[in-house]
Protein backbone atom coordinates (compact mmCIF):
# COMPACT_ATOMS: atom_id res chain seq x y z
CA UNK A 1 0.00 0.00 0.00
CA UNK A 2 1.06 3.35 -1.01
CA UNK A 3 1.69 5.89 1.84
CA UNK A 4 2.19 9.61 1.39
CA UNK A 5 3.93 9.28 -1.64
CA UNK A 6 5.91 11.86 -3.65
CA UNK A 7 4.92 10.03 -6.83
CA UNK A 8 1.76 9.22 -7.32
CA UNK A 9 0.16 7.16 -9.39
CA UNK A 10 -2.40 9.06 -11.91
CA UNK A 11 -5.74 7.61 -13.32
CA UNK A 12 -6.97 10.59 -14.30
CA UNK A 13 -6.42 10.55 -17.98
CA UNK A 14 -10.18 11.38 -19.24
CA UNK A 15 -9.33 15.26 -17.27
CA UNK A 16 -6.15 15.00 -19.20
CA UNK A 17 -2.89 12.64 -19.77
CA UNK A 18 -0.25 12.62 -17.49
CA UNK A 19 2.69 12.11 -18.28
CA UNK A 20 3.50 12.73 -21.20
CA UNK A 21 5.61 11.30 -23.65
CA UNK A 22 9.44 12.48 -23.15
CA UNK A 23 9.17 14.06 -26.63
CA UNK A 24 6.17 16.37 -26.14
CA UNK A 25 8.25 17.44 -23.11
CA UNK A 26 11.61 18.29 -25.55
CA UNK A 27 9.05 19.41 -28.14
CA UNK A 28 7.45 21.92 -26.36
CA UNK A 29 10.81 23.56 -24.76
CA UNK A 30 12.41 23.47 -27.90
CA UNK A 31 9.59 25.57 -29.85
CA UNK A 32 9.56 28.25 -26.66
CA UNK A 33 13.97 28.38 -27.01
CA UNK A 34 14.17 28.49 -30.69
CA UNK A 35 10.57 28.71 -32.45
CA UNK A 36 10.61 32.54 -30.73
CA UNK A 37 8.42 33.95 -33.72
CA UNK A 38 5.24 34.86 -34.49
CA UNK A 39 3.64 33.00 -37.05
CA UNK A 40 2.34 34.64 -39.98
CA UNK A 41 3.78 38.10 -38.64
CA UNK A 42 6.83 38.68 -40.29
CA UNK A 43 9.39 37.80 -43.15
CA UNK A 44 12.26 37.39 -40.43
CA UNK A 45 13.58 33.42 -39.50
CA UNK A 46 12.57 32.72 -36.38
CA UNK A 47 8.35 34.08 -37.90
CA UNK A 48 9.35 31.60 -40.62
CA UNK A 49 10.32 29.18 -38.68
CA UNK A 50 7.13 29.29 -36.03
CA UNK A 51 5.10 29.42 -39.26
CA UNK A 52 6.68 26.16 -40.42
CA UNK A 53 5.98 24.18 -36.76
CA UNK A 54 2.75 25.19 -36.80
CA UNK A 55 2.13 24.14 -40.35
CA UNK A 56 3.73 20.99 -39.73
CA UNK A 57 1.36 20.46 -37.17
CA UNK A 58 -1.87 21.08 -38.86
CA UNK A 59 -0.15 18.23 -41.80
CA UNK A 60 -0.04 15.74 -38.96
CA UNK A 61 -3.31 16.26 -37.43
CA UNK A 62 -4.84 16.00 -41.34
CA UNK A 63 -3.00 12.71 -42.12
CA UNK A 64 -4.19 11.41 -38.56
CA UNK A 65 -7.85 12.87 -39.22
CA UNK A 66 -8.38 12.28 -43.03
CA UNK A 67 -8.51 16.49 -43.42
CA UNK A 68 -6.84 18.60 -45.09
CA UNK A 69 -4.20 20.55 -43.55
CA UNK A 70 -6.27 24.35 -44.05
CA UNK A 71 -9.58 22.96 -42.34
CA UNK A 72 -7.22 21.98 -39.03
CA UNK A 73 -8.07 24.94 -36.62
CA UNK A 74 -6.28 24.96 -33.40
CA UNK A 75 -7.71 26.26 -30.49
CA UNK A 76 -7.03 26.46 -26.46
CA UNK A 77 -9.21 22.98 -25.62
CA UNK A 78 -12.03 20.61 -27.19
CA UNK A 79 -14.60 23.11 -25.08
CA UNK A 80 -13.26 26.47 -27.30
CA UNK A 81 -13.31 24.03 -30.50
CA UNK A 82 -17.02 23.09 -29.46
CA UNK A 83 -18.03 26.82 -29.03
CA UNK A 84 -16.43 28.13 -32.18
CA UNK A 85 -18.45 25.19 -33.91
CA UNK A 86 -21.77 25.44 -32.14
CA UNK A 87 -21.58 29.53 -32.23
CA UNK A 88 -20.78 29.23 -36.10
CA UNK A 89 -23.08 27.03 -36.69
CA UNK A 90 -26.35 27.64 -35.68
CA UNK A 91 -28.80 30.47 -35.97
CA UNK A 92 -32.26 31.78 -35.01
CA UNK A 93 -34.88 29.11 -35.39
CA UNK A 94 -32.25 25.97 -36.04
CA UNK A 95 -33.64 22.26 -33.97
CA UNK A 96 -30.25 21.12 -32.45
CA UNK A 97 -30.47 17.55 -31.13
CA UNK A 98 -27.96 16.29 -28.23
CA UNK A 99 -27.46 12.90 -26.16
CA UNK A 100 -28.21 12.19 -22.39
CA UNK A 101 -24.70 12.05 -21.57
CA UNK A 102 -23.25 15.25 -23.25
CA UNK A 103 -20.37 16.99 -21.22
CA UNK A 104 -21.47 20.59 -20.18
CA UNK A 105 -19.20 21.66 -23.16
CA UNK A 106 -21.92 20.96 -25.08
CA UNK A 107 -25.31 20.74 -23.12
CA UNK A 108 -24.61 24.22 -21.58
CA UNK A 109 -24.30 25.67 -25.06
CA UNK A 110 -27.29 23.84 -26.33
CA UNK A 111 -29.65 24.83 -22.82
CA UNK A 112 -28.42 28.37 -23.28
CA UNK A 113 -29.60 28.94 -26.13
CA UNK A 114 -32.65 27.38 -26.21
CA UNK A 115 -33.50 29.21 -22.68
CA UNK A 116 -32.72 32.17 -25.10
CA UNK A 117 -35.07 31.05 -27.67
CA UNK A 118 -32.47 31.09 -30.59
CA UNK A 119 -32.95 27.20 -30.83
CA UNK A 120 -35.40 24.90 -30.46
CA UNK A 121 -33.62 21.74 -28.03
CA UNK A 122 -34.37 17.77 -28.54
CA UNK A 123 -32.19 15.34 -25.83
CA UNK A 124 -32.16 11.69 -27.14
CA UNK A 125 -31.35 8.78 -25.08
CA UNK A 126 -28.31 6.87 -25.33
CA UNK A 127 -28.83 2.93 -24.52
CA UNK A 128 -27.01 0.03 -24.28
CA UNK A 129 -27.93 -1.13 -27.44
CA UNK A 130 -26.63 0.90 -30.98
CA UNK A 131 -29.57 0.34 -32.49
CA UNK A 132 -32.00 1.91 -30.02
CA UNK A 133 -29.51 4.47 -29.60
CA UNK A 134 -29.51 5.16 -33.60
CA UNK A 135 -32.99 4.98 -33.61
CA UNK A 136 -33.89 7.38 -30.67
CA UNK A 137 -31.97 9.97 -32.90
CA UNK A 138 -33.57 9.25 -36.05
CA UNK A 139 -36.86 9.98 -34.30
CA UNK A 140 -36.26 12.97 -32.94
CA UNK A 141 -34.97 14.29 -35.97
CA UNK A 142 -37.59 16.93 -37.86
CA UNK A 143 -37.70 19.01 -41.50
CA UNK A 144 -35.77 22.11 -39.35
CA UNK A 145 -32.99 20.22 -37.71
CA UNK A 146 -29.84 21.49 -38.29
CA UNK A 147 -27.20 19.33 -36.39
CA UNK A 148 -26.80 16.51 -34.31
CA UNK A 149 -24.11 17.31 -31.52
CA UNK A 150 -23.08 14.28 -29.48
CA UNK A 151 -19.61 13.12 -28.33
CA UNK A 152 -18.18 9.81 -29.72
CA UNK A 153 -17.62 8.16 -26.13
CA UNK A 154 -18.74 9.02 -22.61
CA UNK A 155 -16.51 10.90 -20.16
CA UNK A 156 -18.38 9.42 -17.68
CA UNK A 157 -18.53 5.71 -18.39
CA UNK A 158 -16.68 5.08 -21.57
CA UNK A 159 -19.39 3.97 -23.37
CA UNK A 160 -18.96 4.34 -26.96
CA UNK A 161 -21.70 6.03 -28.71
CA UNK A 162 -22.73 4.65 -32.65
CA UNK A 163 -21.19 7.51 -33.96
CA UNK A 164 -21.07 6.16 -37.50
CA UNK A 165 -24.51 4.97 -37.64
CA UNK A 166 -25.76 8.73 -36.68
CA UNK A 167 -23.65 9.95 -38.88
CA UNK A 168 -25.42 7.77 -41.56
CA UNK A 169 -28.87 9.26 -40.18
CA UNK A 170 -27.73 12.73 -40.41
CA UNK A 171 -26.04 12.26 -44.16
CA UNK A 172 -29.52 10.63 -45.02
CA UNK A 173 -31.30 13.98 -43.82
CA UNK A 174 -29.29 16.50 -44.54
CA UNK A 175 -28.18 17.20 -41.11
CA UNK A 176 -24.65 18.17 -39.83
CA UNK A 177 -23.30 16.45 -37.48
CA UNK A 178 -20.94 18.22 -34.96
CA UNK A 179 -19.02 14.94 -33.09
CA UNK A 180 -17.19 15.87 -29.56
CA UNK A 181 -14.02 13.66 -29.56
CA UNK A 182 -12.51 14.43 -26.39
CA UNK A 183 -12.88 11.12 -25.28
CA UNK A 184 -12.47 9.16 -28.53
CA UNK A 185 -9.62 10.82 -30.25
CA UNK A 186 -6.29 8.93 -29.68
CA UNK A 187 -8.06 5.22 -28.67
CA UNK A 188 -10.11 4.98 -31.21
CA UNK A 189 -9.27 5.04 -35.32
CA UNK A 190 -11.55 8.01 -35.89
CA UNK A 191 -11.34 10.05 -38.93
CA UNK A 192 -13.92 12.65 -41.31
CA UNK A 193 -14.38 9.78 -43.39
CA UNK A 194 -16.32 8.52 -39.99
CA UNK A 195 -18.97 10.87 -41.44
CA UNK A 196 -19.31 13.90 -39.19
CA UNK A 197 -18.61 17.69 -40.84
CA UNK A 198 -16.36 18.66 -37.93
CA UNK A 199 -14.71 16.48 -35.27
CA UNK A 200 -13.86 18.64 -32.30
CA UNK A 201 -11.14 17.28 -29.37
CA UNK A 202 -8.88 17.80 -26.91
CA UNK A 203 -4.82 18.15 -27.53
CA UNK A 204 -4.39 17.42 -23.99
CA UNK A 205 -6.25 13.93 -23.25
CA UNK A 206 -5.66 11.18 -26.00
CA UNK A 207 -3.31 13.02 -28.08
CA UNK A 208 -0.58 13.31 -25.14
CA UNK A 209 -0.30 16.97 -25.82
CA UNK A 210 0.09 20.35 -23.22
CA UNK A 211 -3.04 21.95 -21.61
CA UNK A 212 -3.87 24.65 -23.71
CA UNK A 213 -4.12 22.94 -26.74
CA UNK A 214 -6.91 21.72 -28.86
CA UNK A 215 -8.25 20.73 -32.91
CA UNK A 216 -11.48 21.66 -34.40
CA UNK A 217 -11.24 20.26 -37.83
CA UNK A 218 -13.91 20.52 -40.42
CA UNK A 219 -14.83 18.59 -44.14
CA UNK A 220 -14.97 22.02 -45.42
CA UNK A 221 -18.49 21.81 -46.09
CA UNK A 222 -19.83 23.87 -43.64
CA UNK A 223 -19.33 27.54 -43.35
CA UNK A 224 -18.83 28.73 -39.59
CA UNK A 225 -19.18 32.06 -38.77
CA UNK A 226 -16.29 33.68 -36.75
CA UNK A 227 -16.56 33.68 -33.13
CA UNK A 228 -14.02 36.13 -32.27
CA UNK A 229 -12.27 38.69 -34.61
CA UNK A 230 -8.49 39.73 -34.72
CA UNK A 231 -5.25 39.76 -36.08
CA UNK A 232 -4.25 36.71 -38.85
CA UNK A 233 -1.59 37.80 -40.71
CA UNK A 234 -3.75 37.46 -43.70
CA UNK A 235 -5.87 40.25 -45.40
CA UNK A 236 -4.59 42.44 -42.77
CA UNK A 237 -5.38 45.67 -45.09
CA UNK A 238 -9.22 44.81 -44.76
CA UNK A 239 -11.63 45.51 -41.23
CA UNK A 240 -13.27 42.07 -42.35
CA UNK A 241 -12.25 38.66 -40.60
CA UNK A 242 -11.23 36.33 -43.15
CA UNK A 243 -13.77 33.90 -44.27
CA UNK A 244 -11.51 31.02 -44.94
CA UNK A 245 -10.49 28.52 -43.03
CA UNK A 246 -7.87 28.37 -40.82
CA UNK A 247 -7.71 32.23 -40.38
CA UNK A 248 -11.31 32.56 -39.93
CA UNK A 249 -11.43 31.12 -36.54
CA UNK A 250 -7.38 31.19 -35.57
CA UNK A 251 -7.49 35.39 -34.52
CA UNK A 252 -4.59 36.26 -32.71
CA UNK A 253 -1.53 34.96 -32.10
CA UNK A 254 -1.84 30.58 -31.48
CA UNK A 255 0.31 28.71 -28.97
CA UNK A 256 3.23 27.95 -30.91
CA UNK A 257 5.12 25.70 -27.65
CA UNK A 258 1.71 23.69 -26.93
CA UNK A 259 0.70 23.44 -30.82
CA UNK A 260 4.65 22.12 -31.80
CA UNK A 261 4.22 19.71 -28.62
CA UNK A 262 0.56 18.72 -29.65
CA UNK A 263 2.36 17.50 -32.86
CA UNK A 264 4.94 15.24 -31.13
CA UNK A 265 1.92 14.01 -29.58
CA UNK A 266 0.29 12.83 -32.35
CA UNK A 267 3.11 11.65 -33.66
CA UNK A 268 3.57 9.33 -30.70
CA UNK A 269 -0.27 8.03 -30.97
CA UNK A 270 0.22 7.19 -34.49
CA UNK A 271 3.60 5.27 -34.27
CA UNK A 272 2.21 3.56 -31.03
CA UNK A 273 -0.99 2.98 -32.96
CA UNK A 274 -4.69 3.75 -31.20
CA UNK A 275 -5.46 -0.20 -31.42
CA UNK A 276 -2.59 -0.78 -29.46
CA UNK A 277 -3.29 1.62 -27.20
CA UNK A 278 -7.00 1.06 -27.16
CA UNK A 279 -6.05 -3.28 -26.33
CA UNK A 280 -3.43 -1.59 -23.51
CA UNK A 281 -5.68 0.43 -21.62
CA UNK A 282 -8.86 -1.40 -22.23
CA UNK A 283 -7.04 -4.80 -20.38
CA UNK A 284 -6.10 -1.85 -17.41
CA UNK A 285 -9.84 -1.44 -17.18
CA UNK A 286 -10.80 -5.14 -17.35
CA UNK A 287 -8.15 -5.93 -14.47
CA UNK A 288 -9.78 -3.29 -12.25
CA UNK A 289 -13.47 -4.61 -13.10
CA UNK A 290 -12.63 -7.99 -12.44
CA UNK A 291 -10.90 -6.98 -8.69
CA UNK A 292 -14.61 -4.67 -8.70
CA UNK A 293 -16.81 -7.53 -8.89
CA UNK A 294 -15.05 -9.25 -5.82
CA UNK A 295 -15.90 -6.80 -3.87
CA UNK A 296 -19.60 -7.07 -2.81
CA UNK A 297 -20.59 -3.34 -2.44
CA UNK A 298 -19.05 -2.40 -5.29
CA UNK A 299 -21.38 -0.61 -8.58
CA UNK A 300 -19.81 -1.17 -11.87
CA UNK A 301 -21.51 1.29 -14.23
CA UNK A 302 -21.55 -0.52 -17.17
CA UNK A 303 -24.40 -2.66 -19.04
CA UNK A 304 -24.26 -5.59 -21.23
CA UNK A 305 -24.35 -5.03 -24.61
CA UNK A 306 -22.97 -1.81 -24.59
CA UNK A 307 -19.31 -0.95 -26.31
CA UNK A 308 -16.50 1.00 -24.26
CA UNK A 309 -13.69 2.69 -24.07
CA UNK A 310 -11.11 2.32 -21.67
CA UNK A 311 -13.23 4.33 -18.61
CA UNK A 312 -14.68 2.54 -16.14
CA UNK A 313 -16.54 4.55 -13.28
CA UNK A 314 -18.34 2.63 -10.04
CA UNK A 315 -19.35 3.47 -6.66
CA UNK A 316 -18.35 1.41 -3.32
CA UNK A 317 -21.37 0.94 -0.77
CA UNK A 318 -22.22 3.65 1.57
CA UNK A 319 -18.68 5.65 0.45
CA UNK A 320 -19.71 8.74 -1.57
CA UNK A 321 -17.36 9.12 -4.24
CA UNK A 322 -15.92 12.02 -3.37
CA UNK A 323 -14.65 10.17 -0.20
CA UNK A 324 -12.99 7.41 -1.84
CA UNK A 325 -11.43 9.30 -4.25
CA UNK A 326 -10.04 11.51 -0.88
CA UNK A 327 -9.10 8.26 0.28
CA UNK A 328 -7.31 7.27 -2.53
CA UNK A 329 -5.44 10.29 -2.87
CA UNK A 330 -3.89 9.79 0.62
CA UNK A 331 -2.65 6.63 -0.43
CA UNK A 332 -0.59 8.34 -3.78
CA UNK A 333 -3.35 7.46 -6.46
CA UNK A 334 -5.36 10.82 -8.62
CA UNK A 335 -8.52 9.33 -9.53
CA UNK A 336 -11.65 12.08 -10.46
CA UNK A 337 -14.80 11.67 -8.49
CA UNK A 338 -17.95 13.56 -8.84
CA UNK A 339 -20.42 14.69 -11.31
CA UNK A 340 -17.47 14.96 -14.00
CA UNK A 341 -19.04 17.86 -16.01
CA UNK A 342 -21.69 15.79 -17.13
CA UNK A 343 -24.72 16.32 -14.84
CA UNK A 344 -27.09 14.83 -17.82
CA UNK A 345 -25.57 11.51 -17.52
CA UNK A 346 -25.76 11.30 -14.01
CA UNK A 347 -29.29 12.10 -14.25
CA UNK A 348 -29.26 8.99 -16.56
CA UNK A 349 -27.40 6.66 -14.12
CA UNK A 350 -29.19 7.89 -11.53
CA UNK A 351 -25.94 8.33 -9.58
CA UNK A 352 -26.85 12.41 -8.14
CA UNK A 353 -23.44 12.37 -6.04
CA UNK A 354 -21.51 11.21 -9.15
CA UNK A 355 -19.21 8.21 -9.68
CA UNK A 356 -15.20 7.65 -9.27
CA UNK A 357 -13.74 7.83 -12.47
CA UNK A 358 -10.67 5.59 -13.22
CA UNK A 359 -9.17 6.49 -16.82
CA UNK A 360 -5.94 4.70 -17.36
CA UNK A 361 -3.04 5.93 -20.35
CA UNK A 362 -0.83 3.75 -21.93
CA UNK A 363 1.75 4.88 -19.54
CA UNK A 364 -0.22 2.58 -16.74
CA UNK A 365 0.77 -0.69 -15.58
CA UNK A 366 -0.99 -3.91 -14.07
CA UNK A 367 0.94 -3.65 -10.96
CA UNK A 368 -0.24 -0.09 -10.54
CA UNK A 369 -4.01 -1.21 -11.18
CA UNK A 370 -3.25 -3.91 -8.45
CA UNK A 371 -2.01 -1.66 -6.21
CA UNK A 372 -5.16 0.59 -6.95
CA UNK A 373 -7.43 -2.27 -6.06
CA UNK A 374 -5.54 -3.37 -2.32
CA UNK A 375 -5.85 0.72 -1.75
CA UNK A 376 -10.09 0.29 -2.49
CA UNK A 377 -10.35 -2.41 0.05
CA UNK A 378 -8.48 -0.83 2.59
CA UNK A 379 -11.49 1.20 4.19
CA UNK A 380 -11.50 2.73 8.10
């Protein structure tokens, strides 16, 4: 049993990855030492080469995302990506439809403004099953709707949504489809040819790369209305944002450091490989699950039939979460507890104090997940 520890041991990757890979680390330090430019801004070397990392960025995130390298937009997380989307997106009158279990990234954007009255709101139920997931979406789905916005996999449970199959739907009705890959990108092979218009995720989770860093990246079929205004380096003689992607929603000067080690991130994922590291984590999460169910007060939230992704969240007895995740942390392991952002799916677990959250990286071991499980049973 762990006691006090100066290293602990971090399951905490849905919030985001720790560590990271050795190279973001170098990556990062060596674009703030001798990427010192500002890219776009200038003829001089060092603009050059900050405008060269950055564009060698955007070439790795198309190849890994099936885009092309001017409809890569970076932005500050998956949460500014989903805003800049959602914002651009819709207008007065639109019918949005979300899932049960959106983060508040996305169902505080969507209840905002429908309590404004700009759109009209449908919430569909995810199941167990894809098809009565699929099917719950086709229903609600009307002559105005304008986009279906739904992540790809739970931040709560894991469960992996039928993200292809709505994207089917949607294609089938003329409806975008706005996919939140926070959870999805870097374990699972997704790509635009998956169907959605624009894939929105976090640089910081799956990807291995800094805080502060995040990809909206679009088909190029829909036309998104600036969010913000500012300073490109392009058309910089005209009062008028840009209308072309990436300048149109990249104002201002991007995070060269966290951008150049978002690339080394990516990098890493796809030389690893997301099967891999899906297989790797996944048999993390079926370790801890099978320690779970000898525990008799232990709640697995999971259901048969369902798919997942390699998050598993449970509850032990009469311990609120929150309390064994304090526990937990005395004993050296960071584990998330709590309503996770995500208050809708709670309301569909029926779990109103939350859940404890354990989201392993590749970077986890068995012996640490064993070591995890002795520090559950050890209860005052």
């Amino acid at each position: 049993m762990r006691q006090n520890t100066n290293t602990p041991v971090y399951f905490d990757n849905a919030a985001t990855s720790f560590p990271k890979p050795e190279s973001v680390y170098r990556a990062v330090q060596q674009a703030m030492r001798q990427t010192g430019g500002n890219p776009g801004r200038g003829g001089h070397p060092l603009a050059h080469r900050a405008g060269e990392a950055v564009y060698h960025a955007r070439e790795t995130a198309a190849g890994m995302f099936a885009a092309e390298p001017e409809h890569v937009v970076f932005t500050l997380n998956c949460t500014h990506a989903l805003n800049l989307a959602v914002h651009g997106l819709l207008h007065q009158g639109d019918h949005v439809i979300i899932s049960n279990h959106e983060h508040n990234s996305v169902a505080r954007q969507a209840a905002a403004l429908a309590d404004s009255g700009i759109i009209r709101l449908s919430v569909a139920n995810v199941f167990p099953e894809d098809d009565r997931t699929v099917a719950e979406f086709r229903r609600l789905l009307r002559p105005d709707t304008r986009a279906v916005i739904c992540m790809l996999v739970s931040n709560v449970t894991g469960q992996i949504l039928p993200y292809r199959q709505i994207a089917a739907v949607c294609r089938a009705n003329k409806t975008a489809f706005l996919a939140d890959g926070a959870q999805g990108c870097g374990v699972l092979p997704v790509t635009l040819q998956d169907g959605m218009q624009i894939l929105c995720t976090a640089g910081h989770k799956g990807m291995y790369g800094p805080a502060g860093t995040g990809l909206l990246i679009s088909d190029g079929t829909l036309a998104l209305e600036p969010l913000m205004q500012g300073g490109t380096g392009s058309l910089s003689a005209s009062l008028e944002q840009p209308d072309f992607l990436p300048d149109a929603l990249e104002p201002g000067t991007v995070n060269v450091p966290g951008i150049a080690g978002l690339d080394t991130g990516m990098q890493y994922v796809k030389q690893k490989g997301t099967e891999r590291i899906f297989m790797q984590e996944t048999a993390l999460c079926d370790r801890l699950i099978a320690g779970l169910r000898k525990m008799p007060d232990a709640v697995i939230y999971r259901q048969p039939g369902a798919r997942y992704a390699p998050v598993v969240s449970f509850t032990l007895g009469r311990e609120k979460p929150d309390e064994t995740a304090a526990r937990l942390a005395a004993q050296g392991f960071c584990v998330r507890a709590g309503l996770h952002c995500a208050p809708l799916a709670h309301r569909a677990l029926g779990t109103p104090s939350g859940t404890v959250r354990f989201s392993p990286s590749c970077f986890n071991t068995e012996a640490e997940t064993d070591a995890f499980l002795r520090a559950l049973r050890v209860q005052p």
